[in-house]
PDB file of N, CA and C in Angstrom:
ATOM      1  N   UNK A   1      99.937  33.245 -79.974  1.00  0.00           N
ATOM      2  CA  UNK A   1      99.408  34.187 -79.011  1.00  0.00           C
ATOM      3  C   UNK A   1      99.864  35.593 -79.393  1.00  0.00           C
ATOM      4  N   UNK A   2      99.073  36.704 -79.159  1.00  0.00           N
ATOM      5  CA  UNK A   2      99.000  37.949 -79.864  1.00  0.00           C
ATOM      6  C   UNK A   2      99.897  38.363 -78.659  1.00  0.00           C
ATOM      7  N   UNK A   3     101.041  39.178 -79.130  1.00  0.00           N
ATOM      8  CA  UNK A   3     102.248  40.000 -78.100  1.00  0.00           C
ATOM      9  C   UNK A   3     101.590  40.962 -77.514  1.00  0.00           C
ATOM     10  N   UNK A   4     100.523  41.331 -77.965  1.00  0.00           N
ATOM     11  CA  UNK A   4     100.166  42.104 -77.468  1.00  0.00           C
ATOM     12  C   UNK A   4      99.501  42.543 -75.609  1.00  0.00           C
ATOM     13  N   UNK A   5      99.634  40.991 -75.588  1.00  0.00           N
ATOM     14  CA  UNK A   5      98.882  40.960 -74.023  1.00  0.00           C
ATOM     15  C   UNK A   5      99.757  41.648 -73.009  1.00  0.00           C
ATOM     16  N   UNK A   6     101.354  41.656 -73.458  1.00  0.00           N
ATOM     17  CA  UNK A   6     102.367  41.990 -72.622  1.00  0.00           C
ATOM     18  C   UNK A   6     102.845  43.249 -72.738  1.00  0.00           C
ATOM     19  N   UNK A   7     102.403  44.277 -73.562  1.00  0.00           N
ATOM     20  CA  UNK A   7     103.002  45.343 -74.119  1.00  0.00           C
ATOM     21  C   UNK A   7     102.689  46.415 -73.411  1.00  0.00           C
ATOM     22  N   UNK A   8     103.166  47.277 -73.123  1.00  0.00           N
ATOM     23  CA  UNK A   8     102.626  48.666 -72.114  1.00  0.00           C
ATOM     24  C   UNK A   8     101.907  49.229 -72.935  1.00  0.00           C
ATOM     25  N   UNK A   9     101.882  49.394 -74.481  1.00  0.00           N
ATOM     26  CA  UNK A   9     100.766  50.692 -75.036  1.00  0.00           C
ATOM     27  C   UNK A   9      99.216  49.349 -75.371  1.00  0.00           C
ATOM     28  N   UNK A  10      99.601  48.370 -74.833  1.00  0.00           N
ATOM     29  CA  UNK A  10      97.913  48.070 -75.122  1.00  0.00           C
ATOM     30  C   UNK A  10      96.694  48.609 -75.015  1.00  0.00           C
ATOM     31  N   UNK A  11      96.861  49.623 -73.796  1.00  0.00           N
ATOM     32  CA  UNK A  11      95.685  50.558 -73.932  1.00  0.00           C
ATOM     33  C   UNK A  11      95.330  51.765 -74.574  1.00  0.00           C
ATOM     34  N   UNK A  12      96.458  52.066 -75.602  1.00  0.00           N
ATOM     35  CA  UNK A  12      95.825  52.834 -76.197  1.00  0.00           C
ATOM     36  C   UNK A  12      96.424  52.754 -77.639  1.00  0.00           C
ATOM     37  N   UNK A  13      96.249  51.574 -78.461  1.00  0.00           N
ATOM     38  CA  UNK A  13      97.158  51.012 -79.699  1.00  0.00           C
ATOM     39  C   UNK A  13      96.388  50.838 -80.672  1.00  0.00           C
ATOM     40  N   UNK A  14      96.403  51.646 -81.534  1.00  0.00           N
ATOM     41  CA  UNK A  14      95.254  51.214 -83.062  1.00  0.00           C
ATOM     42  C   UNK A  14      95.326  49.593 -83.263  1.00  0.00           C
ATOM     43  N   UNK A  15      96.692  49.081 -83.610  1.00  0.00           N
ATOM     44  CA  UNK A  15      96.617  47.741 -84.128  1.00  0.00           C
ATOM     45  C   UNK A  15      95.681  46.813 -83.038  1.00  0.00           C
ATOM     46  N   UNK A  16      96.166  46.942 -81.533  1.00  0.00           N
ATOM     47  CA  UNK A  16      95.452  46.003 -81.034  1.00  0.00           C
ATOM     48  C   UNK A  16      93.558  46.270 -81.406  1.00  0.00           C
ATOM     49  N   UNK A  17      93.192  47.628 -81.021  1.00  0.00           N
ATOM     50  CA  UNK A  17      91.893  47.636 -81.074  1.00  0.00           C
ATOM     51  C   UNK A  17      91.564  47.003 -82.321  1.00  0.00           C
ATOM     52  N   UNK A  18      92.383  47.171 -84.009  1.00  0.00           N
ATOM     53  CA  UNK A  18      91.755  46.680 -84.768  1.00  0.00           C
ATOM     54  C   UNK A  18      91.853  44.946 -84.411  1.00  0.00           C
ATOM     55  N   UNK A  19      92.693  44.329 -84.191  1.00  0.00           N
ATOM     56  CA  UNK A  19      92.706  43.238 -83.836  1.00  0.00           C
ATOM     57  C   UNK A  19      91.712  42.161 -83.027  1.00  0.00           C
ATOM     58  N   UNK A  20      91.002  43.439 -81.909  1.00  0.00           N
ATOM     59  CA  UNK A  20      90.029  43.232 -80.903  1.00  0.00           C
ATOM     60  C   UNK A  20      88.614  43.565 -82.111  1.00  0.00           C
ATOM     61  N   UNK A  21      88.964  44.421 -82.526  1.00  0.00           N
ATOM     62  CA  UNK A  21      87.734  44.278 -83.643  1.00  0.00           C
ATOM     63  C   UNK A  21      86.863  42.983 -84.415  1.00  0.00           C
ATOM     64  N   UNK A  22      88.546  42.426 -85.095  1.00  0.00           N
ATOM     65  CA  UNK A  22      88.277  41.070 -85.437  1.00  0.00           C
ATOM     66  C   UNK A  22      87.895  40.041 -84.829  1.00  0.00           C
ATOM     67  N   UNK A  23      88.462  40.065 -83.743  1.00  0.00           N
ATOM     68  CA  UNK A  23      87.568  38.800 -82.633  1.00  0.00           C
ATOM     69  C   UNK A  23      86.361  39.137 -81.796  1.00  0.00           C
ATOM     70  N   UNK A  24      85.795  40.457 -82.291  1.00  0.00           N
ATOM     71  CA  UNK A  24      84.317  40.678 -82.061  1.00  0.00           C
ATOM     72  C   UNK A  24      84.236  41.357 -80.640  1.00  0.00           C
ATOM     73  N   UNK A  25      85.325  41.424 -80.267  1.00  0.00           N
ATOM     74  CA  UNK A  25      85.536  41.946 -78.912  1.00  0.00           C
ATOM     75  C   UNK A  25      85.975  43.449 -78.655  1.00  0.00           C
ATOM     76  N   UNK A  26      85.541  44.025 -77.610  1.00  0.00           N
ATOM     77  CA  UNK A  26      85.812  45.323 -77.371  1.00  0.00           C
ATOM     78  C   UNK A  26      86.361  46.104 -75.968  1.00  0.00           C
ATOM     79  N   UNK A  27      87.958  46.966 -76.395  1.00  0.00           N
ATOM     80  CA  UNK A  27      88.318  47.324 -74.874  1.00  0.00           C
ATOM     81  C   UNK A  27      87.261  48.589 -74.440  1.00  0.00           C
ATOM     82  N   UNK A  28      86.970  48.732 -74.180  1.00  0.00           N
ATOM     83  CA  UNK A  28      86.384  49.969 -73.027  1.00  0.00           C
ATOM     84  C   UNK A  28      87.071  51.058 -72.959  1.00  0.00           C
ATOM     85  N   UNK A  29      88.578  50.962 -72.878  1.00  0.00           N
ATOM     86  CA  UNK A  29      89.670  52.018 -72.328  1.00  0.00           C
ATOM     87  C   UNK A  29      90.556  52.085 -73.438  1.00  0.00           C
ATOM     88  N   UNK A  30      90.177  51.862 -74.505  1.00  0.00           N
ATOM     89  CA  UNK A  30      91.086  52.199 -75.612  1.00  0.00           C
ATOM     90  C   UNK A  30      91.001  53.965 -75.400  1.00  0.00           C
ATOM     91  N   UNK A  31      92.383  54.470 -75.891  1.00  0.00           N
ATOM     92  CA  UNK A  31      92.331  55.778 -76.476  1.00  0.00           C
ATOM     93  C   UNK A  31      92.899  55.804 -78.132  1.00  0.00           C
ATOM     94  N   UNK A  32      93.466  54.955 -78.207  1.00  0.00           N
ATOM     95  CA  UNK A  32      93.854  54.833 -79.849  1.00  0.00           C
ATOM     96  C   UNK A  32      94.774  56.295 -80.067  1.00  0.00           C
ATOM     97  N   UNK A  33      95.665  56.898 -79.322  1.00  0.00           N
ATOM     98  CA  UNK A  33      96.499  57.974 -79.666  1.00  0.00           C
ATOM     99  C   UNK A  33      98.043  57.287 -79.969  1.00  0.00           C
ATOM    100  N   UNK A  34      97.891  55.810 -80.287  1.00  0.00           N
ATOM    101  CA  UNK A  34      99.035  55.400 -80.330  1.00  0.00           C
ATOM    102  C   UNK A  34      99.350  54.202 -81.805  1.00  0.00           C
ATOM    103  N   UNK A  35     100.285  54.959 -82.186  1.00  0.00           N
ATOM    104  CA  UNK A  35     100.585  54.031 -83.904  1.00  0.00           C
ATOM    105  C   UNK A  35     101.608  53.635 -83.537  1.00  0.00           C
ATOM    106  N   UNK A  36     101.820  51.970 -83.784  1.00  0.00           N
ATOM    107  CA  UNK A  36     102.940  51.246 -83.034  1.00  0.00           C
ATOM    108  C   UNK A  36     103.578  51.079 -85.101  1.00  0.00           C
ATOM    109  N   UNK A  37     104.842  50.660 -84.894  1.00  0.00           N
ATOM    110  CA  UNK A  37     105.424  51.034 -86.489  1.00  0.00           C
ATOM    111  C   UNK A  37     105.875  49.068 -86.604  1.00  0.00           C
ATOM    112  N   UNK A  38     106.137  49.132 -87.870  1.00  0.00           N
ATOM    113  CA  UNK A  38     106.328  47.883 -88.358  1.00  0.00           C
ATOM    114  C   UNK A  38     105.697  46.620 -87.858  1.00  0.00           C
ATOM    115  N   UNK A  39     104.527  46.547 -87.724  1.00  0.00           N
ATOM    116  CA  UNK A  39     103.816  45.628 -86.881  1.00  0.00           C
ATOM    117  C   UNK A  39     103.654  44.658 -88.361  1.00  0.00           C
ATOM    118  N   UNK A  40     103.372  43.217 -87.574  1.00  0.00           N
ATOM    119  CA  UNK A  40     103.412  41.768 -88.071  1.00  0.00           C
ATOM    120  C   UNK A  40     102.049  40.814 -87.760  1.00  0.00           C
ATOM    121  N   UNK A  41     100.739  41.377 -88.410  1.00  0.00           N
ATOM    122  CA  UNK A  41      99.995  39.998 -87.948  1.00  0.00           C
ATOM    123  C   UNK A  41     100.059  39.078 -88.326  1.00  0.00           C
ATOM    124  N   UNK A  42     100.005  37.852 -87.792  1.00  0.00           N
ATOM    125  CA  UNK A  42      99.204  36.369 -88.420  1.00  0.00           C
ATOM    126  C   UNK A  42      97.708  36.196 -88.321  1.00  0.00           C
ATOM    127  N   UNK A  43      97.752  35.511 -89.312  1.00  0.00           N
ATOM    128  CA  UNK A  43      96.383  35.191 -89.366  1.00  0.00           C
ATOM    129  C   UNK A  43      96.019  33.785 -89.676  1.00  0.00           C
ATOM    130  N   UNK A  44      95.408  33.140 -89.079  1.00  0.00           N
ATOM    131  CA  UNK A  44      95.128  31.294 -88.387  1.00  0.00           C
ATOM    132  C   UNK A  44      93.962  31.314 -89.402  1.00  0.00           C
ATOM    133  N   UNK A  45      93.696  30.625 -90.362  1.00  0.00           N
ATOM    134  CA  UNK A  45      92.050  30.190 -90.926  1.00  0.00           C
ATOM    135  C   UNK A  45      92.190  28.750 -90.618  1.00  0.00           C
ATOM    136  N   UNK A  46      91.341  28.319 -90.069  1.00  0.00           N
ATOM    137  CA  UNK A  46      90.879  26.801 -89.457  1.00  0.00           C
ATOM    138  C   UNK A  46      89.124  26.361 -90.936  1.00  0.00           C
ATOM    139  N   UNK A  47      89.196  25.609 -90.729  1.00  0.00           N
ATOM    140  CA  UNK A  47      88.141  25.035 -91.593  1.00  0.00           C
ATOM    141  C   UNK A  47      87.619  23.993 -91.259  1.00  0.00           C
ATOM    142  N   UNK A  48      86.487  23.734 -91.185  1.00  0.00           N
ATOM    143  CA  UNK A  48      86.226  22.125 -91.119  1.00  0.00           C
ATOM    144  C   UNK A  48      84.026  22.538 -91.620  1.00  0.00           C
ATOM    145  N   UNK A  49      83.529  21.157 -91.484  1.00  0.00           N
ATOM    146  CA  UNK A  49      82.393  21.216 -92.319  1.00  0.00           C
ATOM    147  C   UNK A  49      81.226  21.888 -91.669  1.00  0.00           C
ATOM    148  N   UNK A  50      81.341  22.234 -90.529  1.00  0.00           N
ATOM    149  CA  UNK A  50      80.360  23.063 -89.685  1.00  0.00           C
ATOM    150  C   UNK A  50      80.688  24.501 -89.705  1.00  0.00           C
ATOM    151  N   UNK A  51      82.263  24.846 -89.162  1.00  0.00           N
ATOM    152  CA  UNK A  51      82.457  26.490 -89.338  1.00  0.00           C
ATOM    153  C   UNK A  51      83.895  26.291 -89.490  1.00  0.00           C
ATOM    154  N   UNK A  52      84.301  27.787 -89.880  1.00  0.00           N
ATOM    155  CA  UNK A  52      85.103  28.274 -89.990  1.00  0.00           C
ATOM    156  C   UNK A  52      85.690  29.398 -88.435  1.00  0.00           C
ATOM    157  N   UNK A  53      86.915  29.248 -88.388  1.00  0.00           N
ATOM    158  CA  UNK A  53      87.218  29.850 -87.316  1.00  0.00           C
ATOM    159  C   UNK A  53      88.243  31.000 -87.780  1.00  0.00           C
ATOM    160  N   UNK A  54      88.753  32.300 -87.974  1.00  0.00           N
ATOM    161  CA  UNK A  54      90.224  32.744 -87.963  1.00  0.00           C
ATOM    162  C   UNK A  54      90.267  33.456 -86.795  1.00  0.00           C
ATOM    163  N   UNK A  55      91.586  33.421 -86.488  1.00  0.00           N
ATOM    164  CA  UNK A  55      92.087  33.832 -85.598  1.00  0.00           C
ATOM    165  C   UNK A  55      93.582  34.908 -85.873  1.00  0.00           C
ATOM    166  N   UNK A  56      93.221  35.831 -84.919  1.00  0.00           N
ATOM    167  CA  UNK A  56      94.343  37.161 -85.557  1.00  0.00           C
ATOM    168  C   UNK A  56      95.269  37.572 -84.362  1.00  0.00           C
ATOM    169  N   UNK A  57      96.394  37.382 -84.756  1.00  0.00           N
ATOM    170  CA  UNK A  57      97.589  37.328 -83.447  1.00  0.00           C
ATOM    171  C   UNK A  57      98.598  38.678 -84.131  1.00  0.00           C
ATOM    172  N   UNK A  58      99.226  39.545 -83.138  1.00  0.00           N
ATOM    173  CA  UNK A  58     100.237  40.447 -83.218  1.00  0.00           C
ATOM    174  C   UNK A  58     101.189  39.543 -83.026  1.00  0.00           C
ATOM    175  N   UNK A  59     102.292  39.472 -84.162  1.00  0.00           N
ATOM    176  CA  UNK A  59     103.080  38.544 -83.794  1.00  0.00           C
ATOM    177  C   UNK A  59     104.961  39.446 -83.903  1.00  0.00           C
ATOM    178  N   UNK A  60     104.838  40.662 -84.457  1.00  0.00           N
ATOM    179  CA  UNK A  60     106.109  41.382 -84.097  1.00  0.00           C
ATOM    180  C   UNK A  60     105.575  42.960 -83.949  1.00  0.00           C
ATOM    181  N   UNK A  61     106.326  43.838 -83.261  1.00  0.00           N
ATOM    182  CA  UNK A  61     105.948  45.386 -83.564  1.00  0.00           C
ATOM    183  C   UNK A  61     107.092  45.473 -83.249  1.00  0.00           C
ATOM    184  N   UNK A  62     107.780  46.610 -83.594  1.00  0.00           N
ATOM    185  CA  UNK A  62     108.838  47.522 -83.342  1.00  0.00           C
ATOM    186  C   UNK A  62     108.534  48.221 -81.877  1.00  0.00           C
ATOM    187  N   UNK A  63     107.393  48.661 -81.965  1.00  0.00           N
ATOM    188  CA  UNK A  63     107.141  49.378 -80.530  1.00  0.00           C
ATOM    189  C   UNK A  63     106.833  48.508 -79.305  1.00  0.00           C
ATOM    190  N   UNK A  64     106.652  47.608 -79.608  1.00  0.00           N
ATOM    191  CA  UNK A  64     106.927  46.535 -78.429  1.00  0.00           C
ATOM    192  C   UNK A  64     107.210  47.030 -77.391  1.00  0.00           C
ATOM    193  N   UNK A  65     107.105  47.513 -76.207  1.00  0.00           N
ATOM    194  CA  UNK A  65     107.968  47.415 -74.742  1.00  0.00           C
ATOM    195  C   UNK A  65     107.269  46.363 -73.659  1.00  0.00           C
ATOM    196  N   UNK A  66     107.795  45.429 -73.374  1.00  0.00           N
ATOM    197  CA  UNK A  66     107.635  44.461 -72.566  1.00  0.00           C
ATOM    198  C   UNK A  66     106.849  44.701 -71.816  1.00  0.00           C
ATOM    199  N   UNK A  67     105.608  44.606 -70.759  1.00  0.00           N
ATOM    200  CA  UNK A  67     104.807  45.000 -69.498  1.00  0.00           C
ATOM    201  C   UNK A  67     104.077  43.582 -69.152  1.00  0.00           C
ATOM    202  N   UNK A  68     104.558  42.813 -68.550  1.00  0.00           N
ATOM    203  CA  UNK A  68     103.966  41.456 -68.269  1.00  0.00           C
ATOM    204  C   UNK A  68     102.814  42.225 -67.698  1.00  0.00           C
ATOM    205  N   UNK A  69     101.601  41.253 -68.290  1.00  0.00           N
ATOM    206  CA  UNK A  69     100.086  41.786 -67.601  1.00  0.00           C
ATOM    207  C   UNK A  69      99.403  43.194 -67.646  1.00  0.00           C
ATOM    208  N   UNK A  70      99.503  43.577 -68.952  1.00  0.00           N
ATOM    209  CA  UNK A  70      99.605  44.944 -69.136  1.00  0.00           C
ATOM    210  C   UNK A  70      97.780  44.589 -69.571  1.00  0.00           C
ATOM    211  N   UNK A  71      97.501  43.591 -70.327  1.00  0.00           N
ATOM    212  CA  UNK A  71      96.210  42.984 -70.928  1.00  0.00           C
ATOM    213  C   UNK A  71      94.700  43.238 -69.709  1.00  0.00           C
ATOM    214  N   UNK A  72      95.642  42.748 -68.097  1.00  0.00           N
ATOM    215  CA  UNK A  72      94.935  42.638 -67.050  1.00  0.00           C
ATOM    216  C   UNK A  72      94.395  44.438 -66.174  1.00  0.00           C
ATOM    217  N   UNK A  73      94.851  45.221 -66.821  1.00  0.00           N
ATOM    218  CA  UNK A  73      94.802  46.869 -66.397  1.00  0.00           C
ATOM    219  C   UNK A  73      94.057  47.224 -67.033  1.00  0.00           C
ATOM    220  N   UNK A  74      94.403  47.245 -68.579  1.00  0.00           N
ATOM    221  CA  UNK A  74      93.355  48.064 -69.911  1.00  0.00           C
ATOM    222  C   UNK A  74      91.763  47.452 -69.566  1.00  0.00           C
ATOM    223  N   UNK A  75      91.784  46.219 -69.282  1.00  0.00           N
ATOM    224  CA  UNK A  75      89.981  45.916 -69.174  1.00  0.00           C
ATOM    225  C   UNK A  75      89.651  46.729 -68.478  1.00  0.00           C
TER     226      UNK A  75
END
């Protein structure tokens, strides 16, 4: 799960928007005035004979600050 759901700058964080990019999805309330430093994605590739799935998770940042439900405001 991407850290990002909990973080206070989710709404306005380059990495997440690019992240939201990748899963085809888009915030509304991004401002993107914010570069979080030493960030860590993973990246999930699933396979099987019909499709392919990846999946892209924030899995460390330095700028991190904790905000349980911070995910539930930015929409």
């Amino acid at each position: 799960m991407c850290i990002c759901v909990n973080c206070r700058h989710i709404d306005k964080c380059q990495v997440y928007k690019f992240i939201e990019e990748q899963h085809k999805t888009k915030n509304k309330k991004i401002n993107l005035d914010f570069i979080p430093i030493n960030t860590l994605i993973q990246i999930n590739v699933s396979l099987n004979m019909n499709s392919n799935f990846i999946d892209w998770d924030l899995k460390e940042c330095l700028s991190f600050v904790e905000k349980p439900g911070s995910w539930i405001i930015s929409t």
